[in-house]
Protein backbone atom coordinates (compact mmCIF):
# COMPACT_ATOMS: atom_id res chain seq x y z
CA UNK A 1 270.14 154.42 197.99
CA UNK A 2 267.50 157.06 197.37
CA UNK A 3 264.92 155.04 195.50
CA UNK A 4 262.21 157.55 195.72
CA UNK A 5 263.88 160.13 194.34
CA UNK A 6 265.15 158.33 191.06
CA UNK A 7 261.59 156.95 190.47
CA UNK A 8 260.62 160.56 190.58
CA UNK A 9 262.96 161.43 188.24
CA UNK A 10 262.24 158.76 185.62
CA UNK A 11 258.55 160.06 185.63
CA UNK A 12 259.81 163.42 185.83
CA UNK A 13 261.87 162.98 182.60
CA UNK A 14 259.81 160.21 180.90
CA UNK A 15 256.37 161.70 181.19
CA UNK A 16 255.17 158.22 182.15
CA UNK A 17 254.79 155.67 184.82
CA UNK A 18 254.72 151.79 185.10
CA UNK A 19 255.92 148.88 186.21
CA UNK A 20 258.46 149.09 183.63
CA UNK A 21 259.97 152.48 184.08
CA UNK A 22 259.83 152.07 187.88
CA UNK A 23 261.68 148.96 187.93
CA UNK A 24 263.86 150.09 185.10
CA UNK A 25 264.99 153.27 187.19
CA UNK A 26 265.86 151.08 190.50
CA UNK A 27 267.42 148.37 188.42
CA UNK A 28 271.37 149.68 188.41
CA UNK A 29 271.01 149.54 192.12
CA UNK A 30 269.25 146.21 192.20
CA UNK A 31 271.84 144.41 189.67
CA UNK A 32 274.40 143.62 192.48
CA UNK A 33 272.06 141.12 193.69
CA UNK A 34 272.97 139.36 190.41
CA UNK A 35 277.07 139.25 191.18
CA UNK A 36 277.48 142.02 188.78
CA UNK A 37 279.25 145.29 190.65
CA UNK A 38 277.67 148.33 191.03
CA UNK A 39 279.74 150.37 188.66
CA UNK A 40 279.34 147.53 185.76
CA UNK A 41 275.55 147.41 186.64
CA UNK A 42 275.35 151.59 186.55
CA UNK A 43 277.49 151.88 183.08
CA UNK A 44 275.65 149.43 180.88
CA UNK A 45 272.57 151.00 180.94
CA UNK A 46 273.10 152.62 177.53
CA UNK A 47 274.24 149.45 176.39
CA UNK A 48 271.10 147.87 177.92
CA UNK A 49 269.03 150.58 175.68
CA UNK A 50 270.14 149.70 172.47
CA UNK A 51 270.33 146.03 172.85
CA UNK A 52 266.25 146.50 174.03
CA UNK A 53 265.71 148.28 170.97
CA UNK A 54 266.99 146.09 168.54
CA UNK A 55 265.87 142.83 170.37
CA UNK A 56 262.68 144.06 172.40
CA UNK A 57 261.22 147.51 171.76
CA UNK A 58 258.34 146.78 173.86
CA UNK A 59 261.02 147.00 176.96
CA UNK A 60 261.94 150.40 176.19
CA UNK A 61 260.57 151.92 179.19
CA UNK A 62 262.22 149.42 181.19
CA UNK A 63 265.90 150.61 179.48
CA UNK A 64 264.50 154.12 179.36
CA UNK A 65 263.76 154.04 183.66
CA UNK A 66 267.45 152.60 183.70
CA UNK A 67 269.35 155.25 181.47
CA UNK A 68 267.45 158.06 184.30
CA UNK A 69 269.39 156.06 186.86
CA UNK A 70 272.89 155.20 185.49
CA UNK A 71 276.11 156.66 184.79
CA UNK A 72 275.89 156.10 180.79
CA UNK A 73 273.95 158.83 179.25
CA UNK A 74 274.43 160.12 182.33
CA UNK A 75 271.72 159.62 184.21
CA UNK A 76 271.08 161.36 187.92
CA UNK A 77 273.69 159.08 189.72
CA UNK A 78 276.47 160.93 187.45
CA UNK A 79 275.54 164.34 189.45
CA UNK A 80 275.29 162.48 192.56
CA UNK A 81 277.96 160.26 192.77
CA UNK A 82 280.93 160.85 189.94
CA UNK A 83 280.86 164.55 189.06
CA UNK A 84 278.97 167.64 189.99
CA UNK A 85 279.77 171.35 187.92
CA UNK A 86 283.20 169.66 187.08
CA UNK A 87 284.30 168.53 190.54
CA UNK A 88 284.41 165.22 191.21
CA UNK A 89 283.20 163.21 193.33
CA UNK A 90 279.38 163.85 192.83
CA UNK A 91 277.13 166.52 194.85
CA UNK A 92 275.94 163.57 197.43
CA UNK A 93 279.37 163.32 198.22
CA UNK A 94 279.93 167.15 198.51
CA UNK A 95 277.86 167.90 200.34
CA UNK A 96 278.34 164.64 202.39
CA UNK A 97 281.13 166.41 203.54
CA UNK A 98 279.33 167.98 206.09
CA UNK A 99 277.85 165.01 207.85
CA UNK A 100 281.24 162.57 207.74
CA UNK A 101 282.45 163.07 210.63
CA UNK A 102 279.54 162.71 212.42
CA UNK A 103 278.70 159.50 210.48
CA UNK A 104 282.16 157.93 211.45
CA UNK A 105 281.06 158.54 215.23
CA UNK A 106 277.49 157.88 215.74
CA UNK A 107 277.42 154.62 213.14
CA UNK A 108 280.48 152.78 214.15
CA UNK A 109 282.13 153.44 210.09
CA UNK A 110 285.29 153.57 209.43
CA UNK A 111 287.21 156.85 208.80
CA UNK A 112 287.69 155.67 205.23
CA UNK A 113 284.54 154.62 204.57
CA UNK A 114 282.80 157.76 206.16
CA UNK A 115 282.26 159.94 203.39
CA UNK A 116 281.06 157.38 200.77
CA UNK A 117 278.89 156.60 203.81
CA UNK A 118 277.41 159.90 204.57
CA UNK A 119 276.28 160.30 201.06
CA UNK A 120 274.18 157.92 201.24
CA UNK A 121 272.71 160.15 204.08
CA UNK A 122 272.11 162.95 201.09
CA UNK A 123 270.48 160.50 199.36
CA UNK A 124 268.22 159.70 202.39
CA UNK A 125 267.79 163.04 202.71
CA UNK A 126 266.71 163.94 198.77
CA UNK A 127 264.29 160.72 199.42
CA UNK A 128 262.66 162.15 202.74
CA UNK A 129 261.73 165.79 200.82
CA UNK A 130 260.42 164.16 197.66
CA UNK A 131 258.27 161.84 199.98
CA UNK A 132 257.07 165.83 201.23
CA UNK A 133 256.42 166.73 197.51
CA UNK A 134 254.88 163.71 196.16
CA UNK A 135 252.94 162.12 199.08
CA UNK A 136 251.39 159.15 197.14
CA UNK A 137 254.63 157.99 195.69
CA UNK A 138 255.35 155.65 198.52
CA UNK A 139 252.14 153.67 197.70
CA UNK A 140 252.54 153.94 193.45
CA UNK A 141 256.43 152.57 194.19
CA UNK A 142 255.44 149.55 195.99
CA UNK A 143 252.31 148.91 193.52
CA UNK A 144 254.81 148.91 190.74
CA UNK A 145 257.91 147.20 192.26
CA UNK A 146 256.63 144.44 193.74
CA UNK A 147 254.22 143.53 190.51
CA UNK A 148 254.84 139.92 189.64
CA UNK A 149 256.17 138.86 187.42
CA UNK A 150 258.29 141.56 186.57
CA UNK A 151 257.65 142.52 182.87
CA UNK A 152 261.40 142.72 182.17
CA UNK A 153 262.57 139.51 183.76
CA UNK A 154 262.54 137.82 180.02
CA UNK A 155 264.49 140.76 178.66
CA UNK A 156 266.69 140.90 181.60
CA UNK A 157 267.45 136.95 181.76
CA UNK A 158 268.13 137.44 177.87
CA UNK A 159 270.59 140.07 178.20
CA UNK A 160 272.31 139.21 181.22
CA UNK A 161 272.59 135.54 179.97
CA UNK A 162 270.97 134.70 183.57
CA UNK A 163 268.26 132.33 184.48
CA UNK A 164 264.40 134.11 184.81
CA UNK A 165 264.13 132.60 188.32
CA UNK A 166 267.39 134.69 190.00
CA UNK A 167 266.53 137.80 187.95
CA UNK A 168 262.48 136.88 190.03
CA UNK A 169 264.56 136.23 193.01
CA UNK A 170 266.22 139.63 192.38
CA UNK A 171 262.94 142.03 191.73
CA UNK A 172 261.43 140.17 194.85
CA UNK A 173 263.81 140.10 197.75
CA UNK A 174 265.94 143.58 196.82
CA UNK A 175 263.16 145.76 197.25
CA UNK A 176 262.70 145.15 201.11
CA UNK A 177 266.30 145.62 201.76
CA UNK A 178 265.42 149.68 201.02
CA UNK A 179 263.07 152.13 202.36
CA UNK A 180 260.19 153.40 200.19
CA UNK A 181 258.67 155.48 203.44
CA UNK A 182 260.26 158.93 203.18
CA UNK A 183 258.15 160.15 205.16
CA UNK A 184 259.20 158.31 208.52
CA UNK A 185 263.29 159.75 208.95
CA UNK A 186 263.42 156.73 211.83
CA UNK A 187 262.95 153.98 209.50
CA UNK A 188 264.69 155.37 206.55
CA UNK A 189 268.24 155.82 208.86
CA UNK A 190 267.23 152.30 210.58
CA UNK A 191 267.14 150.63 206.61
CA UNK A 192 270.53 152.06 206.58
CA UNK A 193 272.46 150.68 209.54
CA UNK A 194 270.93 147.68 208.56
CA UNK A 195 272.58 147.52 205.09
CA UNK A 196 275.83 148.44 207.19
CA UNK A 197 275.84 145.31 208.67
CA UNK A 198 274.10 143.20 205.88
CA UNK A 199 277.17 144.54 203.31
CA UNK A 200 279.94 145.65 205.36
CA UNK A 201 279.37 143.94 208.73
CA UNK A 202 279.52 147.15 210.54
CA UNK A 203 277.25 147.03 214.24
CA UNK A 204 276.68 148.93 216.67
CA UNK A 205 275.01 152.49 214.88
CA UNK A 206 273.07 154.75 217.47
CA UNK A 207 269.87 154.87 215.51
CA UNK A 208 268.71 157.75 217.35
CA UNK A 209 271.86 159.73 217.27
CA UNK A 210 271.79 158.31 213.00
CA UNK A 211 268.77 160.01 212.63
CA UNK A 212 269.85 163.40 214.04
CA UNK A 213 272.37 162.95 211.06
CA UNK A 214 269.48 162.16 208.44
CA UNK A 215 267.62 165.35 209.60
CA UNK A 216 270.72 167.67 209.53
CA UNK A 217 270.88 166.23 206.48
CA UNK A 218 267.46 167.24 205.15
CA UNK A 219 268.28 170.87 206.58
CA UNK A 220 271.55 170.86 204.31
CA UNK A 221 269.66 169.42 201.06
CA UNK A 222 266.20 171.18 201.50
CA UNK A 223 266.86 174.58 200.03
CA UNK A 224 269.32 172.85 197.47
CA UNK A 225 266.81 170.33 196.39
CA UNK A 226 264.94 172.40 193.45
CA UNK A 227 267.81 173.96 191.68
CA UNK A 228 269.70 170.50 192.23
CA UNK A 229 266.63 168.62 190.65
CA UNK A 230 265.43 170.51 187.95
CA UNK A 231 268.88 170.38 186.76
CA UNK A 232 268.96 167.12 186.17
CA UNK A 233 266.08 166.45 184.90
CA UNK A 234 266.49 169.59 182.08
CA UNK A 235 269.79 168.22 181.43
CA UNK A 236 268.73 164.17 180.98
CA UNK A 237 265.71 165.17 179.26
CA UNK A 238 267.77 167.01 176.91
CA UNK A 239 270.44 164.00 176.71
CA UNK A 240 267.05 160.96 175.98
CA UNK A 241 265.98 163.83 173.35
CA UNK A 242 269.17 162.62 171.22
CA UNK A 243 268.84 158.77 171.64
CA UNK A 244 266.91 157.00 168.52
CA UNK A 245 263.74 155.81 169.28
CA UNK A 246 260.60 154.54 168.58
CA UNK A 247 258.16 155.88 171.20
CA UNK A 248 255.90 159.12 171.49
């Protein structure tokens, strides 16, 4: 849900950009589109790596942007979403604890569902201050993501055993249903009460009271958001260091 930040990451930690290591770092978020859950589609990214480089090296940066993203090598979603400094769950969803209950009021969620649902606001808010550090990554995210075709869709159809036009269908219609605009709070919090009712049916969110909750959520990430982020990226740049490879 923060798609900014994990494409800053991946160049962060790769030392590259392209199509291939965009797309690769949004993928585990993109795979549900294919019937394949999110924590499936988030744990067989190191899988994913090794089958590319055996089968098709000249992916890598593809499985490389995905390994950033998922839960195998662990990748940034691990500190975000399964275990932060030994505590599970992840620091989205700590600090998410700050925001629930006003999530369960002002966007019509469930009590159950409100703190997996306000860290998704964390991850809004980690999106809207990278959009502040890296103003031209809006425009180099959509210039990459919506390439076509995608250079991994033959890898991807390969792998997945699934035909070239849904994984197409996939890396064309998932993009729109997120924000790549971190700079506008409005239409970052209105992407997300629209995925409320395009996944769980929920209606009925106060988008201007929602954004409120974005923006106290930028005030509770902001001075956070260095420490938080160069941990990450020292500790998966540490982890790819270990991982056999064949590029420079």
């Amino acid at each position: 849900m923060f798609p900014l930040t994990h494409i800053a990451t991946a160049f962060a930690v790769l030392k590259k950009e392209n199509t291939m290591t965009v797309s690769g770092s949004l993928f585990p978020d993109f795979i549900t589109y294919l019937d394949i859950g999110r924590n499936m589609g988030h744990e067989l990214c190191t899988d994913l790596y090794y089958y590319t480089l055996e089968h098709s090296p000249e992916h890598l940066d593809f499985a490389l942007g995905a390994l950033t993203h998922g839960t195998s090598l662990p990748g940034l979603d691990t500190y975000a979403d399964e275990e932060y400094h030994g505590e599970k769950p992840g620091f989205c969803f700590q600090q998410g604890t700050k925001i629930a209950q006003e999530v369960n009021c002002y966007c019509k969620v469930p009590k159950s569902m409100a703190l997996w649902k306000s860290h998704n606001f964390i991850e809004m808010a980690f999106d809207v201050i990278t959009a502040q550090r890296h103003p031209d990554l809006q425009a180099r995210a959509e210039h990459h993501i919506y390439a076509t075709p995608n250079p991994a869709t033959g890898l991807l159809s390969e792998y997945l055993n699934i035909a070239p036009a849904q994984i197409e269908e996939m890396f064309s219609i998932v993009p729109r249903q997120f924000c790549f605009n971190g700079t506008d709070i409005e239409e970052i919090t209105h992407k997300f009460l629209l995925s409320l009712e395009r996944r769980h049916g929920i209606k009925g969110g106060n988008l201007k009271d929602a954004t409120k909750i974005t923006e106290k959520a930028v005030a509770i990430i902001k001075p956070q958001y260095d420490d938080f982020i160069g941990e990450i990226n020292h500790n998966l740049t540490a982890d790819l260091s270990k991982l056999p490879k064949v590029w420079d």
